[in-house]
Protein backbone atom coordinates (compact mmCIF):
# COMPACT_ATOMS: atom_id res chain seq x y z
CA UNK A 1 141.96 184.17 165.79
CA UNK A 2 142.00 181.35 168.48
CA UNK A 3 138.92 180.56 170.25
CA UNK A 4 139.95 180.97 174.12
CA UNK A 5 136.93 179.50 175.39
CA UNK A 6 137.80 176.33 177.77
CA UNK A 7 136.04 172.94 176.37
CA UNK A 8 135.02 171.02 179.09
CA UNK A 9 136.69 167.99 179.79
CA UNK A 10 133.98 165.59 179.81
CA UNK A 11 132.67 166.51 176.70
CA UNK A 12 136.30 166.22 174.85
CA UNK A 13 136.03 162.86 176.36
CA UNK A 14 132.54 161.77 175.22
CA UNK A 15 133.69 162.78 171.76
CA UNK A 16 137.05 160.79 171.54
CA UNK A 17 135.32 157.75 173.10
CA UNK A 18 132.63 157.79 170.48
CA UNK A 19 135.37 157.95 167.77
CA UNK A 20 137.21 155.37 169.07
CA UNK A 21 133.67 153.35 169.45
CA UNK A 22 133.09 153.95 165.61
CA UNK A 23 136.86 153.31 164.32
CA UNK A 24 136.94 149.92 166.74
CA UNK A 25 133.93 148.81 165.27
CA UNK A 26 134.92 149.49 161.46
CA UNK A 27 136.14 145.79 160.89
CA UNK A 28 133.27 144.29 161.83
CA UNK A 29 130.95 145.78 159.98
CA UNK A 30 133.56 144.71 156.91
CA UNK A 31 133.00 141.66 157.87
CA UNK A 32 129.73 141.12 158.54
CA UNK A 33 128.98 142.91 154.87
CA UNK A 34 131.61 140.48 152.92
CA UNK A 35 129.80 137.36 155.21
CA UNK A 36 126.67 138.88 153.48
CA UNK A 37 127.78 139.64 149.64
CA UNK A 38 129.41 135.85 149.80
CA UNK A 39 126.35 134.37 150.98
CA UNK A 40 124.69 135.55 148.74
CA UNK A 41 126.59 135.15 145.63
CA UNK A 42 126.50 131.65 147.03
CA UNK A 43 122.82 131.89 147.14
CA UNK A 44 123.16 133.22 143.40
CA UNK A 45 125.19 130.12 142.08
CA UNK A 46 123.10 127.44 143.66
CA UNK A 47 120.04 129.12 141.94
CA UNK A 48 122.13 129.35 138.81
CA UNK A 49 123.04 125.44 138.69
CA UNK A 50 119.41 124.34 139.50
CA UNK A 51 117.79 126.56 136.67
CA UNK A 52 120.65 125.04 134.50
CA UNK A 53 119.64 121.20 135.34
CA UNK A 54 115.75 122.09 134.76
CA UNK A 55 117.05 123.68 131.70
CA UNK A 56 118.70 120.00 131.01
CA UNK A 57 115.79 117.95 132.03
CA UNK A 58 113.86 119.51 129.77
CA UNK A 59 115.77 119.07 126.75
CA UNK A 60 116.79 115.59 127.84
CA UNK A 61 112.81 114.85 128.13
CA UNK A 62 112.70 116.09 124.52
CA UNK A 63 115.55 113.93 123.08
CA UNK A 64 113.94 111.18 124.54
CA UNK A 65 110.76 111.80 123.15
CA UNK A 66 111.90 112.21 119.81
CA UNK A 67 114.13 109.01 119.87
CA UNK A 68 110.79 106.96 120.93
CA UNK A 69 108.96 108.71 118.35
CA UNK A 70 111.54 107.59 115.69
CA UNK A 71 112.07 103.90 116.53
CA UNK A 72 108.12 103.81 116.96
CA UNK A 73 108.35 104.85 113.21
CA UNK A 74 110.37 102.15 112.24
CA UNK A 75 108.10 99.49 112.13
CA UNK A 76 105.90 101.61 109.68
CA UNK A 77 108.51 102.21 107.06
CA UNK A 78 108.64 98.20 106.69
């Protein structure tokens, strides 16, 4: 059974408008969301490569400190 009772005209209007408001501004928000995940996935991979180089450093500072510990213990075999 149809409802016969008239909507008014400016409320049919109010509610198209604010469905083309929301479907108009779909793509942006899209956007704005990837510009966020890809920042900061960017974010991410610079903190990745720096904890990698400390990682480095450290072992590098530990090589080095061996290989001076070594040749200093050259002289004492002799």
């Amino acid at each position: 059974m149809a409802d016969t009772t008239p909507v008014n005209s400016q409320i049919t209007d109010a509610v198209t408008q604010t469905n083309v408001k929301v479907v108009a501004e779909a793509p942006a928000q899209a956007i704005a969301a990837l510009y966020q995940v890809a920042s900061h996935s960017a974010g991410l991979s610079l903190q990745n490569a720096v904890h990698s180089q400390q990682a480095l450093n450290q072992v590098s500072t530990a090589v080095v400190s061996k290989a001076v510990q070594q040749i200093m213990a050259i002289g004492d075999k002799s």
